[in-house]
Protein backbone atom coordinates (compact mmCIF):
# COMPACT_ATOMS: atom_id res chain seq x y z
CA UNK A 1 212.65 -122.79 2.56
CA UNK A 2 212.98 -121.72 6.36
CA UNK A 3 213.12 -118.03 7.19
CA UNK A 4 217.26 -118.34 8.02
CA UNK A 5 218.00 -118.85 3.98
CA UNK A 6 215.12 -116.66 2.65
CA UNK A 7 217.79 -113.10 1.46
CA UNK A 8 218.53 -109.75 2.78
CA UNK A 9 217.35 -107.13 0.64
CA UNK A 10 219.09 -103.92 -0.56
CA UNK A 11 218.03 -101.18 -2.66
CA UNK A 12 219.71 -97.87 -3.59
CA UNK A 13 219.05 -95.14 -6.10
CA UNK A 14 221.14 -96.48 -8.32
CA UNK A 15 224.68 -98.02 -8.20
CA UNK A 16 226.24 -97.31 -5.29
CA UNK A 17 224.75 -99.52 -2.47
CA UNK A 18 226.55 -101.89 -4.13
CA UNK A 19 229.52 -100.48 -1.84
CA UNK A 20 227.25 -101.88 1.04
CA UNK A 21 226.52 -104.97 -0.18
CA UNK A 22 229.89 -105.51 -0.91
CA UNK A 23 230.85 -105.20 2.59
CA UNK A 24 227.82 -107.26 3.41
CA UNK A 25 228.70 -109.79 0.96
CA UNK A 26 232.45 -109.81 2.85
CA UNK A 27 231.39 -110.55 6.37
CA UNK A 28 228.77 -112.85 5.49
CA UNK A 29 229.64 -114.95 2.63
CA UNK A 30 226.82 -117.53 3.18
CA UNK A 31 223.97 -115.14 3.42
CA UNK A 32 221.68 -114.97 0.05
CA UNK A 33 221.03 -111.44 -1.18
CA UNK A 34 218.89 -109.49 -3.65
CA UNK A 35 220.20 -105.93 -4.51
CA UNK A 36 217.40 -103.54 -6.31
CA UNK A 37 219.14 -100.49 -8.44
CA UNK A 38 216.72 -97.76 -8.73
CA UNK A 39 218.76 -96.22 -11.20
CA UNK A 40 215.49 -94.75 -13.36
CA UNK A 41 214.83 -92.42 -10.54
CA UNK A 42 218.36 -91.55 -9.34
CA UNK A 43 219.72 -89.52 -7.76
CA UNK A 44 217.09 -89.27 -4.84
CA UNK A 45 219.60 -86.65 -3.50
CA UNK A 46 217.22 -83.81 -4.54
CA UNK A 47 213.67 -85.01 -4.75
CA UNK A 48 211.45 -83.66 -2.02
CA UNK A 49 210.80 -86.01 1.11
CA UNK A 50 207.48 -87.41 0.22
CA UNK A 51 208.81 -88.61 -3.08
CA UNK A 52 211.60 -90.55 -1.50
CA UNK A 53 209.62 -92.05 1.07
CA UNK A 54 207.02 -93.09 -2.30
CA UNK A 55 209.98 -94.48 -3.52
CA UNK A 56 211.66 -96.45 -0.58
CA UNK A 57 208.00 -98.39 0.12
CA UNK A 58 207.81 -99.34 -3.88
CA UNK A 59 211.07 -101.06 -3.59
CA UNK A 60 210.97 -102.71 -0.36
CA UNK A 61 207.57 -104.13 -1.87
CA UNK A 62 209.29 -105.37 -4.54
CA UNK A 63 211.89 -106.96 -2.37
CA UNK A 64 209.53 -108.03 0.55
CA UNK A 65 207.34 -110.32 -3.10
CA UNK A 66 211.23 -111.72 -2.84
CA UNK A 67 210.78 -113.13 0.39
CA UNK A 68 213.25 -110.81 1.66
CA UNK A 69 213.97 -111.42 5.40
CA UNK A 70 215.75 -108.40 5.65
CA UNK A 71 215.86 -104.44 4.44
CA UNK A 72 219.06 -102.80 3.95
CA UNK A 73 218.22 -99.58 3.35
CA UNK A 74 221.68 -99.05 1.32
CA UNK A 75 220.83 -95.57 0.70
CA UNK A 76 221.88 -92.48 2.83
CA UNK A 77 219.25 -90.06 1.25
CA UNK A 78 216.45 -93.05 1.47
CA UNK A 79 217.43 -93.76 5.10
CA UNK A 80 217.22 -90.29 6.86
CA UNK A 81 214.39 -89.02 4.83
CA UNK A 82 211.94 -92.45 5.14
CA UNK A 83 213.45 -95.33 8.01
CA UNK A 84 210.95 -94.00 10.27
CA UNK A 85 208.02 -94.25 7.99
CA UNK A 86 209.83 -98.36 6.33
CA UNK A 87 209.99 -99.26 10.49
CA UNK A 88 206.44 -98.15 10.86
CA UNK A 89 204.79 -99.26 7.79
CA UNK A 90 206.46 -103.12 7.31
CA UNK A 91 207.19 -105.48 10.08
CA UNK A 92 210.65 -107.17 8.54
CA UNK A 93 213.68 -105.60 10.36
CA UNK A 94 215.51 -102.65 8.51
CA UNK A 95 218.81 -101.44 8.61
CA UNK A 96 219.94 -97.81 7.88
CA UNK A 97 223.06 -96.32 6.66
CA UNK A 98 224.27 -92.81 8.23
CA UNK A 99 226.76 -90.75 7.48
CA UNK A 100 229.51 -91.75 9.86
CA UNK A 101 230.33 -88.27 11.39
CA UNK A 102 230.67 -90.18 15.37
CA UNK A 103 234.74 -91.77 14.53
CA UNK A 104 235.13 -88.67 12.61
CA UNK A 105 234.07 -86.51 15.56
CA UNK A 106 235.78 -88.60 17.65
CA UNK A 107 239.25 -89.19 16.51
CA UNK A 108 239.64 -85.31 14.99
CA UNK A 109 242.84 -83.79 16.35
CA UNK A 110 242.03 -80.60 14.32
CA UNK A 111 238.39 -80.74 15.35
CA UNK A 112 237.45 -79.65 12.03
CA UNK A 113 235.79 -82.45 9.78
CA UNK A 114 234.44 -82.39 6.31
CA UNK A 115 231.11 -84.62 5.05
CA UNK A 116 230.31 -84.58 1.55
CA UNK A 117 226.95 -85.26 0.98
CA UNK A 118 223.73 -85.33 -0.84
CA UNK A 119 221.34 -82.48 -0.36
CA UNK A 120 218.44 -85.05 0.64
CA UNK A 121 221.13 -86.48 3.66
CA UNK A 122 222.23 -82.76 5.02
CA UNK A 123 218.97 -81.22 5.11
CA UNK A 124 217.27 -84.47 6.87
CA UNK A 125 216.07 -83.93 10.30
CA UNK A 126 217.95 -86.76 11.09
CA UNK A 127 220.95 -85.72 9.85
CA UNK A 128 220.74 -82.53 12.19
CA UNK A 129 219.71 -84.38 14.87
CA UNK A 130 222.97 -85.94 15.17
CA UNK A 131 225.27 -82.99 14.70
CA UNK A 132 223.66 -81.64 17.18
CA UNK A 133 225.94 -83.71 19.17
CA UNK A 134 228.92 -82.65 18.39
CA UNK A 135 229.12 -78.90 18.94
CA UNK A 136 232.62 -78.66 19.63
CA UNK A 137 233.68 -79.94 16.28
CA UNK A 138 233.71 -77.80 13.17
CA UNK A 139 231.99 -79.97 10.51
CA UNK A 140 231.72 -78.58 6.88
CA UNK A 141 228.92 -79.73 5.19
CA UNK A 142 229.43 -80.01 1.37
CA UNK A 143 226.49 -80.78 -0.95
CA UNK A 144 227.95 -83.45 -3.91
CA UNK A 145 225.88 -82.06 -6.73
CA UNK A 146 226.56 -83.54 -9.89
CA UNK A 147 228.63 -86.42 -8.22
CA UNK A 148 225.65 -89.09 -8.40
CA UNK A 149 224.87 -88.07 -12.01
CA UNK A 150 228.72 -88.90 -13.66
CA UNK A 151 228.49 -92.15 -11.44
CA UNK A 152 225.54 -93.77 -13.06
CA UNK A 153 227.03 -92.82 -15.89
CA UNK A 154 229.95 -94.56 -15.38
CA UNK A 155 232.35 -91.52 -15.98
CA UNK A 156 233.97 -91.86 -12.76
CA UNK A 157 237.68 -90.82 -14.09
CA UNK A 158 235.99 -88.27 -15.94
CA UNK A 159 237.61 -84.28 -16.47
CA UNK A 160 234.24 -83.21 -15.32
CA UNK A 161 234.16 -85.49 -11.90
CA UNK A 162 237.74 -84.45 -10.66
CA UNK A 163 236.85 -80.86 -11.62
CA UNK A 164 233.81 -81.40 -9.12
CA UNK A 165 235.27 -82.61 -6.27
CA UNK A 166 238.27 -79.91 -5.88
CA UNK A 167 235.67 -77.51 -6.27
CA UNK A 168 233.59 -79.39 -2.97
CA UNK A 169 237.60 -80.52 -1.49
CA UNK A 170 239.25 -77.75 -1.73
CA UNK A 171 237.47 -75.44 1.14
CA UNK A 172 237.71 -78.45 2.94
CA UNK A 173 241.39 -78.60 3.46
CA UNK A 174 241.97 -74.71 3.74
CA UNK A 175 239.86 -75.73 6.88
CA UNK A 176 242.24 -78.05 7.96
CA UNK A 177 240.11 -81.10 8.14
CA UNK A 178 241.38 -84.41 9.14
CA UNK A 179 238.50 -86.42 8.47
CA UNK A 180 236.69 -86.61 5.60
CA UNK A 181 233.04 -88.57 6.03
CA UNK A 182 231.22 -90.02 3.04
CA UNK A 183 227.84 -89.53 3.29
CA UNK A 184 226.49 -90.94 -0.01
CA UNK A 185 226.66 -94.75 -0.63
CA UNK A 186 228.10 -93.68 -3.96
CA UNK A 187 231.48 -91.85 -2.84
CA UNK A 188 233.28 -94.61 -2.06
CA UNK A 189 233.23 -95.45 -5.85
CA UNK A 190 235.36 -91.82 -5.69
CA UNK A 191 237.97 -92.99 -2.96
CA UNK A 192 240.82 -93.15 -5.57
CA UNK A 193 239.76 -89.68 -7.19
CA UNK A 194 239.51 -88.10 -3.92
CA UNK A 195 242.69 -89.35 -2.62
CA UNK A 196 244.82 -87.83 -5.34
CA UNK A 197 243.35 -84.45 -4.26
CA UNK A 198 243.47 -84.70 -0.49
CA UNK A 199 246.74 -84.47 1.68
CA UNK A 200 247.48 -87.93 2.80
CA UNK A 201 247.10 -86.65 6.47
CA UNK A 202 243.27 -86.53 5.85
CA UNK A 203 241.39 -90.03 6.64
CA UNK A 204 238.16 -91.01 4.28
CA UNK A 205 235.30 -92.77 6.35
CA UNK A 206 232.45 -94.32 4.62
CA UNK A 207 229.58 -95.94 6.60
CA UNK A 208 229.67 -99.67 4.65
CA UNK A 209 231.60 -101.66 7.51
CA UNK A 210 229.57 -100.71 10.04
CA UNK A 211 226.40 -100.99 8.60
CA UNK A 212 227.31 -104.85 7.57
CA UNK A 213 228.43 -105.45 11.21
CA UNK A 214 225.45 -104.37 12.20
CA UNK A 215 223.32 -106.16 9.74
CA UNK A 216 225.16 -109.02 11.42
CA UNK A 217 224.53 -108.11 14.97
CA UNK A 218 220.86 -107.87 13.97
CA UNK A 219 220.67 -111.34 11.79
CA UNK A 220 221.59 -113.07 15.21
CA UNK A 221 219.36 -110.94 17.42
CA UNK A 222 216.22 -111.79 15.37
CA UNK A 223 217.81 -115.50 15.21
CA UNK A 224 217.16 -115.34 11.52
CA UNK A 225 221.15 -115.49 10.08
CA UNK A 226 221.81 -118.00 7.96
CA UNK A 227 223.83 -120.89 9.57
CA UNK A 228 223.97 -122.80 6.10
CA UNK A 229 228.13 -123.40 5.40
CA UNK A 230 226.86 -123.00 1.24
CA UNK A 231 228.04 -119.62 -0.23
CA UNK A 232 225.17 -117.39 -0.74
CA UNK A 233 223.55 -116.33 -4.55
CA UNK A 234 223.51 -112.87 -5.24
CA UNK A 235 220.49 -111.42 -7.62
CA UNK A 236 221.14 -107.99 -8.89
CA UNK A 237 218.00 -106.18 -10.38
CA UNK A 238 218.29 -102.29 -12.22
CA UNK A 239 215.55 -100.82 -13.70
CA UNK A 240 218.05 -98.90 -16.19
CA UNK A 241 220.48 -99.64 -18.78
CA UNK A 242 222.30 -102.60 -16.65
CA UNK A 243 225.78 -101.48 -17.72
CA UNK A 244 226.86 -99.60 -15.23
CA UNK A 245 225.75 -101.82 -12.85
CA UNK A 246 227.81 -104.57 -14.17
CA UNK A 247 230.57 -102.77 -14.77
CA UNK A 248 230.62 -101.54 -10.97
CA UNK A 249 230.85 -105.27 -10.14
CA UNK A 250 233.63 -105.52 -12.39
CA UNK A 251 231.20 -107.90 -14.97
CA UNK A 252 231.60 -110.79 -12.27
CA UNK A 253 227.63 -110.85 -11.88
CA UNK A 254 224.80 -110.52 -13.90
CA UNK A 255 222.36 -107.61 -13.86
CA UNK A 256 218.68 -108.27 -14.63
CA UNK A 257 216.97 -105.16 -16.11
CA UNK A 258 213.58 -105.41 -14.49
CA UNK A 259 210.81 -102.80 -14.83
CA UNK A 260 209.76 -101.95 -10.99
């Protein structure tokens, strides 16, 4: 087996990297991919740094025994608390996932902008590194407590979840936003709640396309993207009850429950 076919790895805290793989999956059909669901230990939106680096080097160990030519880091809590310390420790290439406030910031006509987040993302450094460049814009930072939690439970149309996020919407668009930014692999799984709340002037932006074009752009950089016309497996791993999991992927795969 030659380096091109060995699979990109993902993990997340749980379910909702499977929104990035998805897009992954979309754009490149051929590549072979192992997705690891932390779901024991999610969310990883309020542990304290140190913990979710711990966390982010026990998964991408379990992924690098996989052969894994690739991290995807699907994971916006895991990415701006420990990339730095992933890049540093383990020589495979690794891709992020930011919260995508640069279109938002760019395309606002009411230069106000809302980004719902976990606490873990908006208190990063890197997080405030990069609104630092946008200090023109109004951007209202909203922390999604709770929002993780009802997910991995799989009570997404739940009384409780659309009580949640008016509560977190609703100063939003007395602000006038236009954009709202997604900065939680698991609120795109919301899109359809969310919508019913916000005025239909007000754009949603998640971070998924981008990140799989440029898990693309890197694949042919490091001349390791898989050129084989087969269609790619998919192994999905959880280390909780694998329900959820498979009901996310609308029961079209099956979920291993592996202890990790």
């Amino acid at each position: 087996m030659n380096n091109t076919t060995n699979p990109i790895g993902l993990f997340d805290s749980g379910v909702g990297g499977t929104s990035i793989w998805k897009e992954i999956h979309n754009l490149l059909p051929n590549e072979n991919t192992i997705y690891l669901a932390d779901s024991k230990n999610a969310p990883y939106g309020m542990r304290p740094k140190e913990e979710i680096v711990e966390l982010s080097y026990k998964n991408t160990e379990f992924l690098l025994e996989q052969n894994c030519k690739m991290i995807v880091v699907a994971c916006n809590t895991a990415t701006t608390n420990a990339i730095k310390e992933l890049r540093a420790k383990y020589d495979v290439p690794f891709i992020g996932i930011e919260p995508a406030i640069k279109p938002a910031a760019s395309f606002t006509k009411t230069q106000t902008i809302g980004i719902l987040a976990t606490k873990g993302t908006l208190n990063s450094e890197l997080f405030h590194k990069a609104v630092l460049n946008y200090k023109d814009i109004k951007i209202i930072e909203q922390v999604g407590h709770g929002l993780v939690k009802l997910i991995e439970e799989g009570s997404l149309e739940s009384a409780e979840m659309k009580e949640l996020l008016e509560t977190y919407l609703e100063p939003m668009i007395k602000a006038n936003i236009d954009y709202l930014v997604l900065g939680c692999s698991h609120y795109p799984y919301l899109i359809p709640q969310i919508k019913k709340i916000l005025p239909q002037s007000v754009k949603i932006i998640d971070s998924g396309e981008a990140v799989a074009k440029q898990t693309k752009n890197v694949l042919i950089y490091q001349d390791i993207l898989n050129t084989s016309s087969q269609r790619g497996y998919t192994t999905f791993y959880t280390n909780s009850n694998p329900a959820v999991l498979t009901n996310i992927l609308e029961n079209q795969y099956e979920v291993e429950e592996k202890d990790f």
